[in-house]
C-alpha atoms as a PDB file:
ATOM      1  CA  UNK A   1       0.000   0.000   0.000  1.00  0.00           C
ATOM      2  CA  UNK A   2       3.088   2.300   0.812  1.00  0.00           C
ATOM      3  CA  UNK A   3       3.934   4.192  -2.523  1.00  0.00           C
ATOM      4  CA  UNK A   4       0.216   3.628  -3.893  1.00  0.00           C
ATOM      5  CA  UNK A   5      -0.652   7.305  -5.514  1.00  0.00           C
ATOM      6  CA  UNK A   6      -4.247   8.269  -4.309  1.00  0.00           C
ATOM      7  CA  UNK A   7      -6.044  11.275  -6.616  1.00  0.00           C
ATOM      8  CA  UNK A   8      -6.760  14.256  -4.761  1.00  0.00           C
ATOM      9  CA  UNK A   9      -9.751  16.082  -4.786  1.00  0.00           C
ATOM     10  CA  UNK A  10      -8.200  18.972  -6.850  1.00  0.00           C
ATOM     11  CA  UNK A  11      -6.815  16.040  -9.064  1.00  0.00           C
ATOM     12  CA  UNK A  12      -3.437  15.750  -7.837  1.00  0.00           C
ATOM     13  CA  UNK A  13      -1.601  12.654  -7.373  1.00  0.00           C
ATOM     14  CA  UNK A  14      -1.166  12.313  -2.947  1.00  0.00           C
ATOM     15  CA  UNK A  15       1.079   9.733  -2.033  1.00  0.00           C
ATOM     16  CA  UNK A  16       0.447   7.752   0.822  1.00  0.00           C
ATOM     17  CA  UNK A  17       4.006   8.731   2.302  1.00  0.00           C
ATOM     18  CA  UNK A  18       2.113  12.216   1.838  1.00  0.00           C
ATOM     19  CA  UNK A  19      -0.714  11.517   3.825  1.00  0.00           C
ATOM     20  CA  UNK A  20       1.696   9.869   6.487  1.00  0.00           C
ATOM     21  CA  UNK A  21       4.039  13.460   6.768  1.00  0.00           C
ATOM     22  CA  UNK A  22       0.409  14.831   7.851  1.00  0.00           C
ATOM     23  CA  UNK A  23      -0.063  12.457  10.841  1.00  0.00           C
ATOM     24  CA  UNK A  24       1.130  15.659  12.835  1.00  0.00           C
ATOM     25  CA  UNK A  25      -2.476  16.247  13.835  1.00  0.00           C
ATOM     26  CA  UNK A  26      -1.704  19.983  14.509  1.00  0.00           C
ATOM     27  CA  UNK A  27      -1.356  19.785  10.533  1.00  0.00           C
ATOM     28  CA  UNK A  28      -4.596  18.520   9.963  1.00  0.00           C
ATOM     29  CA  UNK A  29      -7.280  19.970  12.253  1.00  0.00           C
ATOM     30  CA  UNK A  30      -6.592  22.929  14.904  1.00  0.00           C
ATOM     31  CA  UNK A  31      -8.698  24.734  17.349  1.00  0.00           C
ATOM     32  CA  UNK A  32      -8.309  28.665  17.098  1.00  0.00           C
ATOM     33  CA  UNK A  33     -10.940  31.161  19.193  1.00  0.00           C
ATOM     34  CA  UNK A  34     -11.589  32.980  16.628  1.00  0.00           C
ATOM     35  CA  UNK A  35     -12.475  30.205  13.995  1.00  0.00           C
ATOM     36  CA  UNK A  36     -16.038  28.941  14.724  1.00  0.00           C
ATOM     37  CA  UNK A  37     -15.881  29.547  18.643  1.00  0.00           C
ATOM     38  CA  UNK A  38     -12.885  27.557  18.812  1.00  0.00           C
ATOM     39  CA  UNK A  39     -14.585  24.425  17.359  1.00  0.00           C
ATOM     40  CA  UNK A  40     -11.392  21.994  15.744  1.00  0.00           C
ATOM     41  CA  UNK A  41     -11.205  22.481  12.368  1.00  0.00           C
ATOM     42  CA  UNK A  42      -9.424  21.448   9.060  1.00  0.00           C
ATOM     43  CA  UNK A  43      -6.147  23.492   8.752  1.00  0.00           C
ATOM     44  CA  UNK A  44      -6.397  26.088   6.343  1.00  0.00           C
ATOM     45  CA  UNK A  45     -10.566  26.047   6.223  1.00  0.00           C
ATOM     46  CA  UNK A  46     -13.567  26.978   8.513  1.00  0.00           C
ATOM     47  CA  UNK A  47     -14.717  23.220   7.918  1.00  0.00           C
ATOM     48  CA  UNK A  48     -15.382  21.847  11.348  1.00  0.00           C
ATOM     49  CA  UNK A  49     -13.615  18.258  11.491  1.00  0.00           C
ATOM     50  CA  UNK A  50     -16.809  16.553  12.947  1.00  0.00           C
ATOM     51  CA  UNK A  51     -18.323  17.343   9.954  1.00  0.00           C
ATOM     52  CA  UNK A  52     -16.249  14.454   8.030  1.00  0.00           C
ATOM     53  CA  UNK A  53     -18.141  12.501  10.782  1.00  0.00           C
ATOM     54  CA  UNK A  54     -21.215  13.585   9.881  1.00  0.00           C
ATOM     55  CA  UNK A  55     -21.199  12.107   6.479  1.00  0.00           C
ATOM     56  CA  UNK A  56     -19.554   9.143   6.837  1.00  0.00           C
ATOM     57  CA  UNK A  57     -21.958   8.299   9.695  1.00  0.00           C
ATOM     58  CA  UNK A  58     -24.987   9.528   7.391  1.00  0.00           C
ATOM     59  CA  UNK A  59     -24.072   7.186   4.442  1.00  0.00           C
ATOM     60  CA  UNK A  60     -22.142   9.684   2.422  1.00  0.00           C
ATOM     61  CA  UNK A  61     -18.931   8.418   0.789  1.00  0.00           C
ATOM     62  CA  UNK A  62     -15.467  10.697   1.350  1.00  0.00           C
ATOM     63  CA  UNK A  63     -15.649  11.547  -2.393  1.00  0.00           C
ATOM     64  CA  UNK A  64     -19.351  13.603  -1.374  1.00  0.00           C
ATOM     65  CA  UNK A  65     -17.653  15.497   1.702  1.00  0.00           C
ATOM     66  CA  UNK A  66     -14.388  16.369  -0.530  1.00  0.00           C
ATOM     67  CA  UNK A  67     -16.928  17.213  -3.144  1.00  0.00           C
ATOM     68  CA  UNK A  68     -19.021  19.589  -0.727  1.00  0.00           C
ATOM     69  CA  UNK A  69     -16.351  20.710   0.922  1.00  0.00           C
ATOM     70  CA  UNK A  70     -13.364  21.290  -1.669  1.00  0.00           C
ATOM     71  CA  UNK A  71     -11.418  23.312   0.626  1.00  0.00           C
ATOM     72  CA  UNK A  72     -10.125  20.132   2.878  1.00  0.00           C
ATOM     73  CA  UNK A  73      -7.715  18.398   0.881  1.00  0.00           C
ATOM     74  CA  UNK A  74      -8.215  14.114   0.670  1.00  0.00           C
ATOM     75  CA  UNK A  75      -4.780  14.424   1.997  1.00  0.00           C
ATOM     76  CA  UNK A  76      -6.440  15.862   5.380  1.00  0.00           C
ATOM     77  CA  UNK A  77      -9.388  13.829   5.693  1.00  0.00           C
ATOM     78  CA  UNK A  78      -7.657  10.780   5.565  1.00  0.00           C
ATOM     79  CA  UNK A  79      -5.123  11.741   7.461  1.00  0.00           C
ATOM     80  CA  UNK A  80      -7.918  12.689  10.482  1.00  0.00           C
ATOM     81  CA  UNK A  81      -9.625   9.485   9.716  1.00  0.00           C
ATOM     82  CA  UNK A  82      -6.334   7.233  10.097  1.00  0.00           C
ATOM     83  CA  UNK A  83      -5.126   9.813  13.507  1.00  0.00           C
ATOM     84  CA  UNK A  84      -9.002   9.261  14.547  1.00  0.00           C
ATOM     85  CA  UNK A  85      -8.646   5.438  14.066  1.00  0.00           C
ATOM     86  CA  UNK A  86      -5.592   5.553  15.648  1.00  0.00           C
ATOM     87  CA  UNK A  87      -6.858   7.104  18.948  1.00  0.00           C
ATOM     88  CA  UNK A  88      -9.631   4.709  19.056  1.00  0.00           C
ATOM     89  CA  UNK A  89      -7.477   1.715  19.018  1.00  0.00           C
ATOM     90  CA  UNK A  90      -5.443   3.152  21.359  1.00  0.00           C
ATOM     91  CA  UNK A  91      -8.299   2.892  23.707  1.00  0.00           C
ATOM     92  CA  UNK A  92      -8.905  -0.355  23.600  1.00  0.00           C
ATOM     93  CA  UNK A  93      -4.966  -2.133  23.666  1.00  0.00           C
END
């Protein structure tokens, strides 16, 4: 899987050793006061992270929440969906 290019939403080839140099999570999603009340959101965007969530958990693919919201890169949102996965597993080992 290492190597594998992924398209991004903007059509640019993201390698997954790209995705991986975003596991910072301060690179993906931050929390700033005056950014939606402080609410963690994708670096760069007003795009509240739980909103990734809140498709995925509705039914809607990744390809519908890049397409809504073209402003988080399919470099972030798997990279919060891997760091996400991550701290879940965490929980439980």
């Amino acid at each position: 899987m290492s190597g594998s290019p992924r398209c991004g939403s903007d059509g640019a080839v993201v390698s997954y050793e790209t995705i991986l140099d975003m596991a910072d999570l301060r690179t993906i999603v931050h929390s700033d006061p005056q950014i939606h009340s402080g609410t963690p959101v994708f670096v760069g965007t007003r795009v509240p992270a739980q909103t990734l969530f809140d498709y995925l958990e509705g039914g809607d693919s990744l390809e519908e929440f890049l397409d809504n919201y073209p402003s988080v890169t399919r470099a972030q949102a798997i990279a919060f969906l891997e760091e996400a996965g991550r701290a879940a597993l965490s929980q439980i080992a």
